[in-house]
C-alpha atoms as a PDB file:
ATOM      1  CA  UNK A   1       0.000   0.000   0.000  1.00  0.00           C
ATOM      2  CA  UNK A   2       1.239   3.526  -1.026  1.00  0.00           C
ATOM      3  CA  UNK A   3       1.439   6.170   1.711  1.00  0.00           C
ATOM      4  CA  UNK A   4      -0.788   9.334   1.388  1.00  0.00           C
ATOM      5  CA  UNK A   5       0.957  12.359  -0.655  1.00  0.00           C
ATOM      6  CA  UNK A   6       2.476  15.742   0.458  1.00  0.00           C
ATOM      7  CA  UNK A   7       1.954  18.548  -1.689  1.00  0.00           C
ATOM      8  CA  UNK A   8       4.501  21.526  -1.063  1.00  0.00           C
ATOM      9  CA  UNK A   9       3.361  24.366  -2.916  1.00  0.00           C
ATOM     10  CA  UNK A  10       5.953  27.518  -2.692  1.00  0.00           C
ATOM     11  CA  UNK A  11       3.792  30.565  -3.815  1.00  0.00           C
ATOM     12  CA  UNK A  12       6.633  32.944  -4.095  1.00  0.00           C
ATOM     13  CA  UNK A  13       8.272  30.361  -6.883  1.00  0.00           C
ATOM     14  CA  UNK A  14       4.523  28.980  -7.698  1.00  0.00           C
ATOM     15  CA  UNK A  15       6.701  25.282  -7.450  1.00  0.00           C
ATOM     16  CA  UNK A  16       5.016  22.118  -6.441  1.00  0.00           C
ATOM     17  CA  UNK A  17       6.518  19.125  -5.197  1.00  0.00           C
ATOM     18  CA  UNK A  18       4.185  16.406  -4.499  1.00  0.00           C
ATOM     19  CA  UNK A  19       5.954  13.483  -2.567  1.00  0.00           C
ATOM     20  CA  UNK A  20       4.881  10.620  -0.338  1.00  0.00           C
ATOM     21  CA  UNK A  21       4.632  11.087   3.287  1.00  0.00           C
ATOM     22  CA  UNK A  22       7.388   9.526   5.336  1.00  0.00           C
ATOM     23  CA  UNK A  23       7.058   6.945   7.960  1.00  0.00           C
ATOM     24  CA  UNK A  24       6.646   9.160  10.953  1.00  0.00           C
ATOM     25  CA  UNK A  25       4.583  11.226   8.748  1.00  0.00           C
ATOM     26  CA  UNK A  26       2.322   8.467   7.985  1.00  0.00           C
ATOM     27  CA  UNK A  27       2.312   7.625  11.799  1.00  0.00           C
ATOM     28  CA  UNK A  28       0.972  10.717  12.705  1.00  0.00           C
ATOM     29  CA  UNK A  29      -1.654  10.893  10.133  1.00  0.00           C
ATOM     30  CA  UNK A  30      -3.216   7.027  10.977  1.00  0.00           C
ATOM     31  CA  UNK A  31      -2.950   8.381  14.864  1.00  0.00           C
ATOM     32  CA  UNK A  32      -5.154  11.348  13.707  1.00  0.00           C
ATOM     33  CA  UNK A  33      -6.998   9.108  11.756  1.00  0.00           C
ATOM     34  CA  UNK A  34      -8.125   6.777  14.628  1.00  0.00           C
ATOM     35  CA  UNK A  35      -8.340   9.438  17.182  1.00  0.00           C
ATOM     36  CA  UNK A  36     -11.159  10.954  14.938  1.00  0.00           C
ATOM     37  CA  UNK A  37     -12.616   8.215  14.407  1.00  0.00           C
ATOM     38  CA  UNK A  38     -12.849   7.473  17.850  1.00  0.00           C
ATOM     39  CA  UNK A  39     -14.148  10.958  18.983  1.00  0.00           C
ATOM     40  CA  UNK A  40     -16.710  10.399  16.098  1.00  0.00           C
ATOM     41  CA  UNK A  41     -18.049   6.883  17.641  1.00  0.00           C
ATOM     42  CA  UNK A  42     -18.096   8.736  21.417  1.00  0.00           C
ATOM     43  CA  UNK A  43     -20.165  11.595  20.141  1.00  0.00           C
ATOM     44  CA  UNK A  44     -22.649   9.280  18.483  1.00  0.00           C
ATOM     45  CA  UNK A  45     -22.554   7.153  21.385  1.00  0.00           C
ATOM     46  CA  UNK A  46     -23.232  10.437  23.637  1.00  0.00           C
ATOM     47  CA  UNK A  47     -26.467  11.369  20.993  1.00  0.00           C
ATOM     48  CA  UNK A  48     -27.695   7.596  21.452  1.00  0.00           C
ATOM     49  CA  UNK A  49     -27.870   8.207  25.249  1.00  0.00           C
ATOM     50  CA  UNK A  50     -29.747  11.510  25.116  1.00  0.00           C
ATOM     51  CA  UNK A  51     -32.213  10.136  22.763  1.00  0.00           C
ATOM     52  CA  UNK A  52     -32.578   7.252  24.795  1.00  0.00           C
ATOM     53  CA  UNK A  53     -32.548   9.142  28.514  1.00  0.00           C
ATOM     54  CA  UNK A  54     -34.938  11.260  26.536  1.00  0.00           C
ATOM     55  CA  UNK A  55     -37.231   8.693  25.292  1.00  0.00           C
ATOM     56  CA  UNK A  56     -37.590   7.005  29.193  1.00  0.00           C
ATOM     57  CA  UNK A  57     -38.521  10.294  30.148  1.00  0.00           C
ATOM     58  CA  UNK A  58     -41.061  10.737  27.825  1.00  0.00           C
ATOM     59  CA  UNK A  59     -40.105  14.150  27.151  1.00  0.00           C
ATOM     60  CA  UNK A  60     -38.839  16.137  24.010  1.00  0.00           C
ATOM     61  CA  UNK A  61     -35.317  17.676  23.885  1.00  0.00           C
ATOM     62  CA  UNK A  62     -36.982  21.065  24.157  1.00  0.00           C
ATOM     63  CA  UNK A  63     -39.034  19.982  27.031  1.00  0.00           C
ATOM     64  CA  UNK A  64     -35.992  18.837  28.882  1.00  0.00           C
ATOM     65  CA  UNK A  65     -34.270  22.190  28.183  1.00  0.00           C
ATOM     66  CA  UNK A  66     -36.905  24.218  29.894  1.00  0.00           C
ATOM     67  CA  UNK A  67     -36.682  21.883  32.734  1.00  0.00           C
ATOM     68  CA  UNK A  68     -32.680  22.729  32.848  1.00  0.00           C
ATOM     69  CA  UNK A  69     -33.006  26.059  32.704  1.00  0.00           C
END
């Protein structure tokens, strides 16, 4: 599998180099990857809780705002 490309783009010169990212490069960017992944599955998690704590209540999202306010 290739790595992800690098583009370097030097507006003063207008040159581009396009290059494949090196190996900590490539670490980095799979450890951002899976960290917002992650944070994507915990905020849908989060939602599914509301709804649900929301749904037990019997109340709308709305109505529970009022009653937090």
């Amino acid at each position: 599998m290739t790595k992800p490309t690098v583009r370097i783009h030097n507006v003063e010169t207008n040159e581009v180099i396009d290059r494949e990212m090196t190996d900590s490069e490539y670490a980095d960017y799979q450890a951002q990857q899976a960290l917002a992944i992650a944070e994507q599955e915990a905020k849908a998690q989060t939602e599914a809780n509301k709804a649900a704590l929301l749904e037990r209540l019997g109340i709308t999202e709305e109505e529970a705002r009022l009653l937090l306010s």
